[in-house]
Protein backbone atom coordinates (compact mmCIF):
# COMPACT_ATOMS: atom_id res chain seq x y z
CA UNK A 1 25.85 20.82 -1.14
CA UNK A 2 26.13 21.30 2.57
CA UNK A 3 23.23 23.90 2.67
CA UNK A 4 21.08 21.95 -0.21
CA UNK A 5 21.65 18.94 2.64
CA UNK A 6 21.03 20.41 5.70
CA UNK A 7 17.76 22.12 4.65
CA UNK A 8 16.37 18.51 3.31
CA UNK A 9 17.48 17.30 6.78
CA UNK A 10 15.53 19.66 8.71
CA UNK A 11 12.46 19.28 6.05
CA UNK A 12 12.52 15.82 6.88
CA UNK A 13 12.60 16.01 10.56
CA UNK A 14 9.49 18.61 10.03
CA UNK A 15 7.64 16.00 7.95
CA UNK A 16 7.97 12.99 10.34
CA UNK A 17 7.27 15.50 13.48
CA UNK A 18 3.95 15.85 11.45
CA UNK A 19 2.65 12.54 10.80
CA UNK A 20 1.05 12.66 14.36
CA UNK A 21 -0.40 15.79 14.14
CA UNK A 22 -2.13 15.44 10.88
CA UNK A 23 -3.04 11.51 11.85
CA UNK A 24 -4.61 13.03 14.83
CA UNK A 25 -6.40 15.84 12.71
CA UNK A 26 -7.31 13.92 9.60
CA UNK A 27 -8.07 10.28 10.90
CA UNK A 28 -5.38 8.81 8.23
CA UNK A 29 -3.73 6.52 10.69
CA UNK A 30 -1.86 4.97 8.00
CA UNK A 31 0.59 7.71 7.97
CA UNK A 32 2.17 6.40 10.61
CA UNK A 33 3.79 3.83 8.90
CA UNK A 34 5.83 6.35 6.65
CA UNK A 35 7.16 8.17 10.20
CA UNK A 36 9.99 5.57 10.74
CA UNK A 37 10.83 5.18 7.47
CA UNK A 38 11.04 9.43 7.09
CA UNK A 39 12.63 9.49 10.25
CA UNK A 40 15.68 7.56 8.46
CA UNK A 41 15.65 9.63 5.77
CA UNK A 42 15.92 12.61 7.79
CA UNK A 43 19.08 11.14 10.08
CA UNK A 44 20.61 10.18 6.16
CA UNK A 45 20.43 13.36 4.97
CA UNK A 46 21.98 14.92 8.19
CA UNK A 47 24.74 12.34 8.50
CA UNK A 48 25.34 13.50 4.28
CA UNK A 49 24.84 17.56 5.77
CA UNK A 50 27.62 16.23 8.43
CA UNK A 51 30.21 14.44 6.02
CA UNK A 52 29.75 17.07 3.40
CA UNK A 53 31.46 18.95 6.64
CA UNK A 54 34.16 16.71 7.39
CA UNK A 55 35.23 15.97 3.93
CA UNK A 56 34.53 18.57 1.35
CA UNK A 57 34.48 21.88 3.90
CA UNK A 58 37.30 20.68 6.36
CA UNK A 59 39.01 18.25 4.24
CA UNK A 60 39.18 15.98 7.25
CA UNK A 61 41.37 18.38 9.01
CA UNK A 62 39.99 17.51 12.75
CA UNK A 63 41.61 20.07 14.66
CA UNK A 64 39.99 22.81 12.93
CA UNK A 65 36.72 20.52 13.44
CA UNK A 66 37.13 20.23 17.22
CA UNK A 67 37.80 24.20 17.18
CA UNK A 68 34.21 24.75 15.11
CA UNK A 69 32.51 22.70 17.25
CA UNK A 70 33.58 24.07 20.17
CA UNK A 71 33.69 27.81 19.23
CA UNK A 72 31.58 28.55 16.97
CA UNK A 73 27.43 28.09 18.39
CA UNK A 74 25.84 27.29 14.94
CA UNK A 75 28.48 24.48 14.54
CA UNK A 76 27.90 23.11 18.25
CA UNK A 77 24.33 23.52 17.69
CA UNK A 78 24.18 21.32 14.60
CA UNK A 79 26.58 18.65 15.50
CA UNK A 80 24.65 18.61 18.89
CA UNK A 81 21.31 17.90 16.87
CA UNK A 82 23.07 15.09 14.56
CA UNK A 83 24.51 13.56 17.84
CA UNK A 84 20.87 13.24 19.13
CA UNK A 85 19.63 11.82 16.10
CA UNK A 86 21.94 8.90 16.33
CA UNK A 87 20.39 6.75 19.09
CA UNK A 88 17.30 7.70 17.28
CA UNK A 89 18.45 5.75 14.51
CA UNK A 90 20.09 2.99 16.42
CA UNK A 91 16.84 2.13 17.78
CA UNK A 92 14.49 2.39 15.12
CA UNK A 93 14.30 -1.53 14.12
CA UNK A 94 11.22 -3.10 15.74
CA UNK A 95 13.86 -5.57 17.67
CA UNK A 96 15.03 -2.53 19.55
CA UNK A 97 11.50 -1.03 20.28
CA UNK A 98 10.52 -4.08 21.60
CA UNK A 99 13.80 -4.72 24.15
CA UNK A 100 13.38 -0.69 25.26
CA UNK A 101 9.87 -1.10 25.98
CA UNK A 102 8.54 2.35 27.30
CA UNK A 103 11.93 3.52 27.18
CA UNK A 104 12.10 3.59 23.89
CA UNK A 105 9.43 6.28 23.86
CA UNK A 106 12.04 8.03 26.46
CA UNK A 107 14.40 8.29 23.70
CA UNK A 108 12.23 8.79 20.72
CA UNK A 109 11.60 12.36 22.11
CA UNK A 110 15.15 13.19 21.42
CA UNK A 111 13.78 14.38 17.99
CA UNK A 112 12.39 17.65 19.45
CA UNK A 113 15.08 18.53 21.27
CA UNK A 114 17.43 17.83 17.89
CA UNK A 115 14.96 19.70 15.69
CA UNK A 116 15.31 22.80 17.84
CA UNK A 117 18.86 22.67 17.83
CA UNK A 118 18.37 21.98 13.68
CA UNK A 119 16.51 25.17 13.72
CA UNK A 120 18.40 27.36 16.05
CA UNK A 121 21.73 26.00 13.73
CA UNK A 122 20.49 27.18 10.65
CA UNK A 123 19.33 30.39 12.03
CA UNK A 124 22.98 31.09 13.75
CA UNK A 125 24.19 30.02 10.47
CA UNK A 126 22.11 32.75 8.29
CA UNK A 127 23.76 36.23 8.78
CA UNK A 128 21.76 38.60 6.68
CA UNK A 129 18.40 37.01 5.14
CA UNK A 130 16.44 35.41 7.61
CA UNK A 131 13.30 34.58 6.02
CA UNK A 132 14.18 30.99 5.28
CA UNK A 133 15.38 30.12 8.95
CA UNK A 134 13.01 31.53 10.39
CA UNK A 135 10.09 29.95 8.12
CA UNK A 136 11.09 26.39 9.43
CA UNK A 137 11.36 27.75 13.40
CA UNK A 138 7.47 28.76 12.50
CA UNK A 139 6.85 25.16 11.18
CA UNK A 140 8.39 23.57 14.07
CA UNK A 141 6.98 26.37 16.33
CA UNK A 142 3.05 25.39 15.18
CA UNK A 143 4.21 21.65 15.42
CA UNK A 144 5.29 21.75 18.67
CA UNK A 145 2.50 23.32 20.04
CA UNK A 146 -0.14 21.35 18.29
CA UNK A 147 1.70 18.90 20.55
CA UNK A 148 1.78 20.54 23.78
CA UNK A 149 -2.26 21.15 23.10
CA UNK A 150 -2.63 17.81 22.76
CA UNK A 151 -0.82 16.81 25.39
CA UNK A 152 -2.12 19.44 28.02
CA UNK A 153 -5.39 18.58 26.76
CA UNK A 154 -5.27 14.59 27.63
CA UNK A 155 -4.16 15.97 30.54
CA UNK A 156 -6.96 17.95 31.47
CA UNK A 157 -9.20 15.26 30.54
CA UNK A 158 -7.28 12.54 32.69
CA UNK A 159 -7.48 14.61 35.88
CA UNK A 160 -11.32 15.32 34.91
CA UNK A 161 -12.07 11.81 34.32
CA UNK A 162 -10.53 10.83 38.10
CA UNK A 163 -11.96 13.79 40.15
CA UNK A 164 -15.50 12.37 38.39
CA UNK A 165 -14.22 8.84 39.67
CA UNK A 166 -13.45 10.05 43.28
CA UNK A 167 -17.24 11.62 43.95
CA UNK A 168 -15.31 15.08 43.80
């Protein structure tokens, strides 16, 4: 259960990292509307991953827990991205995207950091066969860069379009 969980978690966070991408690509700006709502999904699956933990592997023994998360790097790692994912979640009603303002943007971007740490979890996690692991830090890999294209490339064009303003 705590494997089947934890690799729908980090499907999910995949998926809703690549609404904008394929938006952007295809045109189909309605998929945007399903990013919230997959978002959620994702942070339900990983708080199920996470009390799969607690309960079933730990039986709610906490020192042991406090040990694994601070000695053991795949355990840190994970609990590290579920942390992150909680504000996420907090402030995913429109009431809260509205009082943030731009900060809510700020804090939105917590999901790469937490899919990274995902990512570098499970493959800490995998001793032997790697294929799996390393199949989603490939996914993530190509998503992330799509977005630093994108990003460098509005860039580019920005600082273009104001040397062209300034007679340059």
């Amino acid at each position: 259960m705590t494997l089947s969980t934890g690799r729908w978690t980090l499907r999910l966070l995949l998926v809703t990292l690549a609404i904008t991408p394929v938006r952007r690509v295809t045109g189909w700006n309605r998929l945007i509307g399903f990013r919230r709502m997959l978002g959620l999904f994702a942070f339900f699956y990983a708080t199920l991953h996470f009390t799969i933990y607690l309960a079933i592997d730990q039986f709610f023994d906490w020192e042991t827990i406090v040990d694994d998360v601070t000695k053991r790097p795949f355990i840190t790692a994970g609990f590290a991205a579920f942390v992150l994912l909680i504000p996420l979640a907090m402030t995913s009603t429109r009431g809260w995207i509205r009082r943030l303002g731009r900060r809510w943007q700020q804090i939105h971007r917590l999901i790469y950091v937490s899919a990274i740490l995902a990512v570098v979890h499970f493959i800490w996690k995998v001793k032997s066969d790697l294929r799996d692991p390393l199949f989603y830090a490939t996914v993530l890999a190509i998503l992330l860069a799509v977005r630093a294209a994108y990003w460098i490339g509005r860039r580019t064009q920005g600082s273009r379009l104001r040397t062209q303003d300034s007679g340059l």
